[in-house]
Protein backbone atom coordinates (compact mmCIF):
# COMPACT_ATOMS: atom_id res chain seq x y z
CA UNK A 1 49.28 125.64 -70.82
CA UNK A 2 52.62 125.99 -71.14
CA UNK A 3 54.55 126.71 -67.97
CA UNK A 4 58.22 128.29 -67.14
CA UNK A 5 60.72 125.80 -67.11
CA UNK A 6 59.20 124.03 -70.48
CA UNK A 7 58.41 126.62 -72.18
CA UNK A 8 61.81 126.25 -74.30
CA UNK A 9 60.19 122.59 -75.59
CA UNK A 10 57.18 123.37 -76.35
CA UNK A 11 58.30 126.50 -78.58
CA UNK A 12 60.64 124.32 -80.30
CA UNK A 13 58.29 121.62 -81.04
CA UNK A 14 55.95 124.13 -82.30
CA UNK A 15 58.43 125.86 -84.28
CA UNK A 16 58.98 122.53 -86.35
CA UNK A 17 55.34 122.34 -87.09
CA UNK A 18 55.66 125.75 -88.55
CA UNK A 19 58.68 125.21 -90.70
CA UNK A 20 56.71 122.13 -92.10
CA UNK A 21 53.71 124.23 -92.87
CA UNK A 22 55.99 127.22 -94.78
CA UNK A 23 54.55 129.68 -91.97
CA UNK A 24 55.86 133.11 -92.13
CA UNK A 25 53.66 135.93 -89.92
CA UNK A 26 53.59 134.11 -87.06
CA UNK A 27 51.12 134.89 -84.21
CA UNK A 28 50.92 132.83 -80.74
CA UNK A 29 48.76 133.80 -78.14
CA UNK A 30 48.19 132.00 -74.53
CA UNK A 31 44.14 131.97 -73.77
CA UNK A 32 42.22 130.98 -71.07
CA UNK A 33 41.46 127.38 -72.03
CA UNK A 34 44.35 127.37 -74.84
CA UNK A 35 47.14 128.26 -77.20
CA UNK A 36 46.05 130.17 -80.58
CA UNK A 37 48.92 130.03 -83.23
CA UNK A 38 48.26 131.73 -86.63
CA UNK A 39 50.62 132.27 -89.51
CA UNK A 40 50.26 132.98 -93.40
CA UNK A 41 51.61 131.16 -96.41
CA UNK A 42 52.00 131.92 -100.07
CA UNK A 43 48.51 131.70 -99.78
CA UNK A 44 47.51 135.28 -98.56
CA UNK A 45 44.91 133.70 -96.53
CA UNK A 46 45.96 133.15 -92.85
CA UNK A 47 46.01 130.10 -91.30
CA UNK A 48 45.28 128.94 -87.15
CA UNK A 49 45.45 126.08 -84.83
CA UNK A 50 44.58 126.24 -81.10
CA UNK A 51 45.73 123.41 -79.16
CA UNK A 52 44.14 122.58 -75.71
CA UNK A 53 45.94 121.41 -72.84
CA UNK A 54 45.37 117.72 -74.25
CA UNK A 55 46.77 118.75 -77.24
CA UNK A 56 49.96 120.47 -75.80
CA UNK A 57 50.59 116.27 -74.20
CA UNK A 58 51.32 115.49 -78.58
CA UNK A 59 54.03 118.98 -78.37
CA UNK A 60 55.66 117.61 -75.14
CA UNK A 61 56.00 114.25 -76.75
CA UNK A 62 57.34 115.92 -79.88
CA UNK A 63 59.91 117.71 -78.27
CA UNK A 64 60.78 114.80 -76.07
CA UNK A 65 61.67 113.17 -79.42
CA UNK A 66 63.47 116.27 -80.89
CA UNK A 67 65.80 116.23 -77.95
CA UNK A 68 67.02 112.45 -78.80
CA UNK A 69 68.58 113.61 -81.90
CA UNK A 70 71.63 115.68 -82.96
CA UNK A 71 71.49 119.13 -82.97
CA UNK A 72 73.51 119.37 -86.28
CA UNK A 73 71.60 121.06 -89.57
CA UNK A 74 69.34 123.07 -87.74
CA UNK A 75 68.96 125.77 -89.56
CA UNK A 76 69.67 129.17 -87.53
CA UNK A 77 66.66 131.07 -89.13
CA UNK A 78 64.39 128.50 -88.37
CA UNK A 79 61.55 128.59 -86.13
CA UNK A 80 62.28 125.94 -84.22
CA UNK A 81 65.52 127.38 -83.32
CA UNK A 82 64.72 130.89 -83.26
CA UNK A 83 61.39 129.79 -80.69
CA UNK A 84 63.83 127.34 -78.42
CA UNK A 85 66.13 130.01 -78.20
CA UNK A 86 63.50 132.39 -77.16
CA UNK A 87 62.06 130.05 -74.84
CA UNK A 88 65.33 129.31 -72.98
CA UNK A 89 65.42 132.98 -72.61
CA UNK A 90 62.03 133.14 -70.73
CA UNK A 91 62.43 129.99 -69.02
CA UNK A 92 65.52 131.45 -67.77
CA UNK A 93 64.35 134.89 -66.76
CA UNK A 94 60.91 133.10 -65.06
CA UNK A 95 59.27 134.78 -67.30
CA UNK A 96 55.35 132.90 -68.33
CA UNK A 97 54.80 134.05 -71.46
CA UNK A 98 51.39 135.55 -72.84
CA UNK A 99 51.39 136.03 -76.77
CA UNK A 100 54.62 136.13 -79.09
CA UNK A 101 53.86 138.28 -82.91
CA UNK A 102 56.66 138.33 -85.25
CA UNK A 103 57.95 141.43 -86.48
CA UNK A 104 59.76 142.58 -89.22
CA UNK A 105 63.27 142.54 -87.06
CA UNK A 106 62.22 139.71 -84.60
CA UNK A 107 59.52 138.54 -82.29
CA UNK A 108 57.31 141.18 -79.79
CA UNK A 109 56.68 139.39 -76.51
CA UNK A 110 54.74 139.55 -73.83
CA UNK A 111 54.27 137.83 -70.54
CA UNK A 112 54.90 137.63 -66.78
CA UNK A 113 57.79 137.58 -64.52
CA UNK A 114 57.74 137.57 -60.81
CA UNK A 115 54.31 139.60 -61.01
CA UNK A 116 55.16 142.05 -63.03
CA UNK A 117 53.76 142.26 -66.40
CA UNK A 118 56.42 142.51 -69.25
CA UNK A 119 56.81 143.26 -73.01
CA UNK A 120 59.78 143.99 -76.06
CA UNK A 121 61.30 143.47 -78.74
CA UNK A 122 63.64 139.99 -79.39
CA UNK A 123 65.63 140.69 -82.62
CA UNK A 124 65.75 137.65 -84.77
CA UNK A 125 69.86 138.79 -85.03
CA UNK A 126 69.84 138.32 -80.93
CA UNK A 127 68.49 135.04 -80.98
CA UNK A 128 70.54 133.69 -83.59
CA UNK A 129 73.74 134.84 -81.47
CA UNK A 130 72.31 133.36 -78.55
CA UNK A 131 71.74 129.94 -80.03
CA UNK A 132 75.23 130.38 -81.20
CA UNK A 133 76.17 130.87 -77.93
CA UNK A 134 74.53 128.01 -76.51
CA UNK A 135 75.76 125.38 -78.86
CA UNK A 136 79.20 126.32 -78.69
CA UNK A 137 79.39 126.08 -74.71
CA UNK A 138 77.47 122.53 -75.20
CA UNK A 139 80.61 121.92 -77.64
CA UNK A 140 79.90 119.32 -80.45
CA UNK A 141 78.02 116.57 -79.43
CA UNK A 142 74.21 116.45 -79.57
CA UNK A 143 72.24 117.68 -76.63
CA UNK A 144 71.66 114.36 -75.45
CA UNK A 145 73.95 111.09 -76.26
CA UNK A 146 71.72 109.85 -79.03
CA UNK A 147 71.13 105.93 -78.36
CA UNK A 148 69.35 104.23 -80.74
CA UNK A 149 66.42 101.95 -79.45
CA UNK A 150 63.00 101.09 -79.80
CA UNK A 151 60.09 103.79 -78.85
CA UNK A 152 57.85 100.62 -79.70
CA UNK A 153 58.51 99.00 -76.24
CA UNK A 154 57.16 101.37 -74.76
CA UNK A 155 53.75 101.54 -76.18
CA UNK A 156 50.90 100.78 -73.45
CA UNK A 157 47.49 100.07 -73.78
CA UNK A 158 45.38 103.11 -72.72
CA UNK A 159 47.26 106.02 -73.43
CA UNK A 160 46.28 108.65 -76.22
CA UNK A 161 47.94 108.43 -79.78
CA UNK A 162 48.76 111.40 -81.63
CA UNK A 163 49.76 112.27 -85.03
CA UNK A 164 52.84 114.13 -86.35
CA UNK A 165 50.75 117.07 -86.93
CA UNK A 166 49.07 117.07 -83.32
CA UNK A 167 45.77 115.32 -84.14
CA UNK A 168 44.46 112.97 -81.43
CA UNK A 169 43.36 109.80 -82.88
CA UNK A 170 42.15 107.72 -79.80
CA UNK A 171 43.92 105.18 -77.50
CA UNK A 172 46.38 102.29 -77.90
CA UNK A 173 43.66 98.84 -77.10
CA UNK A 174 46.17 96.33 -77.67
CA UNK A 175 49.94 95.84 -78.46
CA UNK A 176 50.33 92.61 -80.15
CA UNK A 177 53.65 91.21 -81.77
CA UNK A 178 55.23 94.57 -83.80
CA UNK A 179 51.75 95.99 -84.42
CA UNK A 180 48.90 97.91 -82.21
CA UNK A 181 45.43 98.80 -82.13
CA UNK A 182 44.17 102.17 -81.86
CA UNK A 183 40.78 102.60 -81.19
CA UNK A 184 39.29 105.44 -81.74
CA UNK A 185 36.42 106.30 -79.84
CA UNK A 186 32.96 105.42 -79.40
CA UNK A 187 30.82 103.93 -83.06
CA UNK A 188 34.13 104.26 -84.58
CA UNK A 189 36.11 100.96 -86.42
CA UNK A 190 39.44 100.35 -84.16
CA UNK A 191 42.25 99.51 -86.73
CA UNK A 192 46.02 98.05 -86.49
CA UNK A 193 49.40 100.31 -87.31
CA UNK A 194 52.44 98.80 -87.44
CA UNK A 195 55.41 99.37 -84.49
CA UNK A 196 57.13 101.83 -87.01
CA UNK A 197 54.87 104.06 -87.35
CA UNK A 198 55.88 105.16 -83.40
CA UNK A 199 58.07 108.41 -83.62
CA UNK A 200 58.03 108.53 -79.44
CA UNK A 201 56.75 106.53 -76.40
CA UNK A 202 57.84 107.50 -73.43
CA UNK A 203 55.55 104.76 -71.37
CA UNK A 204 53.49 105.47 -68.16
CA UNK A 205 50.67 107.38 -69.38
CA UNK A 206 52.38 109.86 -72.25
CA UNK A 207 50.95 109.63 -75.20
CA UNK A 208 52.15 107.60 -78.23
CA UNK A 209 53.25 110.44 -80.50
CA UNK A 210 53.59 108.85 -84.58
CA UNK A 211 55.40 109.60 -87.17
CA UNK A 212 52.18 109.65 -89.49
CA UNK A 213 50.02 112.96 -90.42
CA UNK A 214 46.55 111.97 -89.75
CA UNK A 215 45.91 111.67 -93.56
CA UNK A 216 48.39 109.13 -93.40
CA UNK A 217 46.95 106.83 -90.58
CA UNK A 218 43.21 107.11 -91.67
CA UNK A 219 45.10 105.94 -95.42
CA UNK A 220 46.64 102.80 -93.23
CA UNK A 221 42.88 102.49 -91.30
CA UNK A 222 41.35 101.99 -95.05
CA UNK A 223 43.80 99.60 -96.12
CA UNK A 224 43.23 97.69 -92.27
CA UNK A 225 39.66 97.45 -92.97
CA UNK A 226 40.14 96.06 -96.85
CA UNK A 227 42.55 93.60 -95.78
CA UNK A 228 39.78 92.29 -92.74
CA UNK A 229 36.78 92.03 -95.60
């Protein structure tokens, strides 16, 4: 699960997902084995995803990208500013956090610092300050000098290859020219995807995060497997 020191990324990554789903309600919850997140729509009916500790490798890869690009039009109210924010805070304090419910006002968290178990009240006006506060001593420039270059290069055979929305679609089996294979598992058809569809790579043996929903890449697997008949 997620531990201090990265707890700020992973929050941040996850609050993207949620702006991109229209979440409002939000509930996040640390269990045993994994991380519970539910939230509601416009659609009264509530939605969840858990995400196992294989499944938190696609957020770290995600925020690894998030943190190549500016800063600029990030929207204040957004989740994945108002959960970085929070998660600076905790990372700061050494706090490991155990469930985080929005409220009206802000979010209700719990967790553990230095033994001691802890719990209150961060008003969504507080965080918002804070952010503030944060981006103003960083000045003007992005977080990181954004370079451009190629997350393709670093593609490897045998790592795992996520989706945009955090769904694990096998391994990379072969890099060839500006195109690899993912193969998916065992009875299953391996098909190609080309270089762009890479939104991160960090080589070694993180995963190969896309910029394709899994809707999307089983779409490009169908058109693979017409184009080979």
């Amino acid at each position: 699960m997620a531990q201090v020191g990265e707890q700020s990324d992973i929050l941040r990554a996850l609050g993207r997902f949620l702006d991109e789903q229209g979440a409002r309600g939000i509930d996040i919850k640390i269990h045993e084995v994994f991380l519970g997140v539910t939230w509601v729509r416009d659609d009264p009916r509530s939605q969840h995803k858990a995400y196992q500790e294989h499944d938190l490798e696609a957020l770290r890869a995600h925020a690894r990208a998030l943190r190549r690009t500016s800063a600029h039009g990030v929207s204040d109210g957004s989740y994945a500013e108002l959960l970085r924010t929070l998660g600076q805070q905790l990372d700061e304090e050494g706090t490991e956090m155990n469930a985080i419910y929005e409220e009206p006002d802000g979010f209700r968290v719990s967790g553990v610092g230095k033994g001691v178990y802890r719990t209150g009240l961060c008003f969504t006006s507080e965080l918002i300050e804070w952010g503030a506060h944060r981006r103003a001593a960083r000045g003007t420039m992005p977080e990181e000098a954004y370079v451009e270059d190629d997350p393709f290069e670093r593609v490897i055979v045998g790592v795992p290859v996520f989706t945009r929305d955090n769904q694990r679609l096998g391994k990379v089996g072969e890099v060839q020219g500006r195109k690899f294979r993912v193969d998916p598992g065992f009875l299953q058809r391996s098909y190609w995807l080309p270089a762009e569809s890479v939104e991160s790579a960090a080589g070694g043996t993180e995963p190969v995060l896309l910029s394709l929903t899994k809707t999307e890449a089983f779409d490009r697997r169908r058109k693979d497997a017409a184009t080979a008949r």
